[in-house]
Protein backbone atom coordinates (compact mmCIF):
# COMPACT_ATOMS: atom_id res chain seq x y z
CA UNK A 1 -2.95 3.59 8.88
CA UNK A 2 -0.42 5.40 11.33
CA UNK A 3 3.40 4.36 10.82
CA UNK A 4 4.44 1.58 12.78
CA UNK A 5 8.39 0.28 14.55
CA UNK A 6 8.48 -3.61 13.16
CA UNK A 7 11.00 -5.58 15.24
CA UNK A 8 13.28 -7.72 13.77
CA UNK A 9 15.45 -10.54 14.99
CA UNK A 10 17.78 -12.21 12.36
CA UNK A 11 19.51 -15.65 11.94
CA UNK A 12 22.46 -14.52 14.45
CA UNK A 13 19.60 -13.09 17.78
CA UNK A 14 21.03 -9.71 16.96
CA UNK A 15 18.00 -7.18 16.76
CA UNK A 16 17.24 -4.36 14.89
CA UNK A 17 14.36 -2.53 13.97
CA UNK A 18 12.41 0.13 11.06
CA UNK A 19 9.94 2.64 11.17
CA UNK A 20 7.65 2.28 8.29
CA UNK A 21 5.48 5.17 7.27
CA UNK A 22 2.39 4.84 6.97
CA UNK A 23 2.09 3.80 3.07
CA UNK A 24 4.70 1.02 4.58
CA UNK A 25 7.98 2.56 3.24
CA UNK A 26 10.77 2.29 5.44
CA UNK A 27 11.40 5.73 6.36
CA UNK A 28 14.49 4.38 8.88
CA UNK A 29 16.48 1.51 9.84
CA UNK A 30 18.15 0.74 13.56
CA UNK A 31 21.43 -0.01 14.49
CA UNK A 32 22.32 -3.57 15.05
CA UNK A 33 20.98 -4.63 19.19
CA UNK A 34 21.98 -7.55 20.93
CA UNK A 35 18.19 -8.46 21.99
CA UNK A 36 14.96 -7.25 22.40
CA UNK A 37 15.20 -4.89 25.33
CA UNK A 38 17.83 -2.86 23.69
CA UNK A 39 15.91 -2.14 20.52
CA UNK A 40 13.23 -1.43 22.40
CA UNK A 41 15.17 1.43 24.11
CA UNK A 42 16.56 2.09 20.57
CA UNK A 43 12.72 2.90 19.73
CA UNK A 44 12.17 5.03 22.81
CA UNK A 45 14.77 7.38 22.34
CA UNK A 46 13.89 7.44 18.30
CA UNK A 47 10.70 9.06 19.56
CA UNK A 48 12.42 11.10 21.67
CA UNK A 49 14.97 12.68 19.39
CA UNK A 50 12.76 12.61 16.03
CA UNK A 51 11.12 15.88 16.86
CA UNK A 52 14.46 17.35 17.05
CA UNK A 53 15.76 18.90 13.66
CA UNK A 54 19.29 19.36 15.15
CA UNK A 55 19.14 15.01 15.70
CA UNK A 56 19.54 14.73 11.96
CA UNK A 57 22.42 14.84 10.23
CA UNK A 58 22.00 15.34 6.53
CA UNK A 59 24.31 13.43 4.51
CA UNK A 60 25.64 12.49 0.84
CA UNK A 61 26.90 9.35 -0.26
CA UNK A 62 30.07 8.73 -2.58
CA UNK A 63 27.81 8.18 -5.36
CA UNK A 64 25.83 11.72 -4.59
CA UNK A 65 23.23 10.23 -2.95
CA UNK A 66 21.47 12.20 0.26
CA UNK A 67 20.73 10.35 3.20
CA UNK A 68 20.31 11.06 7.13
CA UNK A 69 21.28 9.35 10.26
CA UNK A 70 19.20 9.96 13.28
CA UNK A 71 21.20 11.05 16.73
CA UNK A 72 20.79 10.48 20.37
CA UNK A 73 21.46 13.51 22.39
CA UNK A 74 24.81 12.00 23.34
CA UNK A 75 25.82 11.95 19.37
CA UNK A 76 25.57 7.92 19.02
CA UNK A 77 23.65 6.92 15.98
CA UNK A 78 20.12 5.59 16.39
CA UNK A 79 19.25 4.76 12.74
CA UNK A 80 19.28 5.73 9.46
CA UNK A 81 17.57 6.29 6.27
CA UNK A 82 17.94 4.57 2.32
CA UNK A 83 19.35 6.66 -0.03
CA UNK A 84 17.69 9.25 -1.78
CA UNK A 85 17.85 10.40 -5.17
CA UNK A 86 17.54 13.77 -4.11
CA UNK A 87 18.30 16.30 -1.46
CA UNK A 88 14.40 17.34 -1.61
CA UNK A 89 13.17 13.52 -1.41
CA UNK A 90 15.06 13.11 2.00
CA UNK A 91 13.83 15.87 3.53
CA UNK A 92 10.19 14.59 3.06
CA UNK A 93 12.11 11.56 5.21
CA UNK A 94 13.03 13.35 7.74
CA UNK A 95 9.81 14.97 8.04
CA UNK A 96 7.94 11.39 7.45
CA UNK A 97 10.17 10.32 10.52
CA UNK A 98 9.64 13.24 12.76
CA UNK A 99 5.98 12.68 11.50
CA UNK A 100 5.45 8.85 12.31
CA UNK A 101 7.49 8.26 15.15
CA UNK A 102 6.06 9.62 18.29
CA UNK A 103 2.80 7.79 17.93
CA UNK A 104 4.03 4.53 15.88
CA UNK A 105 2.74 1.24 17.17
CA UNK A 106 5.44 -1.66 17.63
CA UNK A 107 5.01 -4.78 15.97
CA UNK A 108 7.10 -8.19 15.43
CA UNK A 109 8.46 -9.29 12.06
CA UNK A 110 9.32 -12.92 10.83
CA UNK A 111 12.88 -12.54 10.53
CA UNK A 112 14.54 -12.68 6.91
């Protein structure tokens, strides 16, 4: 099974979206869009800027944890990633993003 973008829209109509590998982790998690269309862009230019190594900025959380934050060319964040336990574990994220989302299907969620 390839990865796969699942749309989600919650109570409030805002919209965001994850790209699940393709063992069904969530490998990253959208901003916050105010409908449909917009996330939907927000997926285009994730596939756009994943193969991109200088899109993702490595970080590390107050507690220690590493993490990354995908980047549009114009420096806006896309979406990001969980937390990692270490700095080895994320970069298999990256690489499971830069991996999954050119090709990844888009599918609707039940909102939660």
């Amino acid at each position: 099974m390839a990865g796969k973008f699942e749309i989600k829209t919650g109570k409030s109509g805002k919209v965001h979206f994850n790209l699940k590998a393709s063992n069904g982790q969530v490998i990253l998690t959208s901003e916050t869009y105010s409908d449909r269309k917009a996330a939907e862009k927000g997926i285009a230019s994730v596939r756009k800027n994943a193969a991109n190594d200088g899109r993702f900025e490595r970080k590390t959380a107050k507690d220690g944890s590493p993490y990354f934050v995908l980047k549009a060319s114009n420096g806006e964040p896309i979406g990001k990633s969980e937390m990692y336990k270490t700095a080895k574990s994320m970069e298999n994220g990256v690489a499971s993003v830069k991996k999954n989302a050119p090709d990844a299907a888009i599918a609707d969620a039940a909102a939660k």
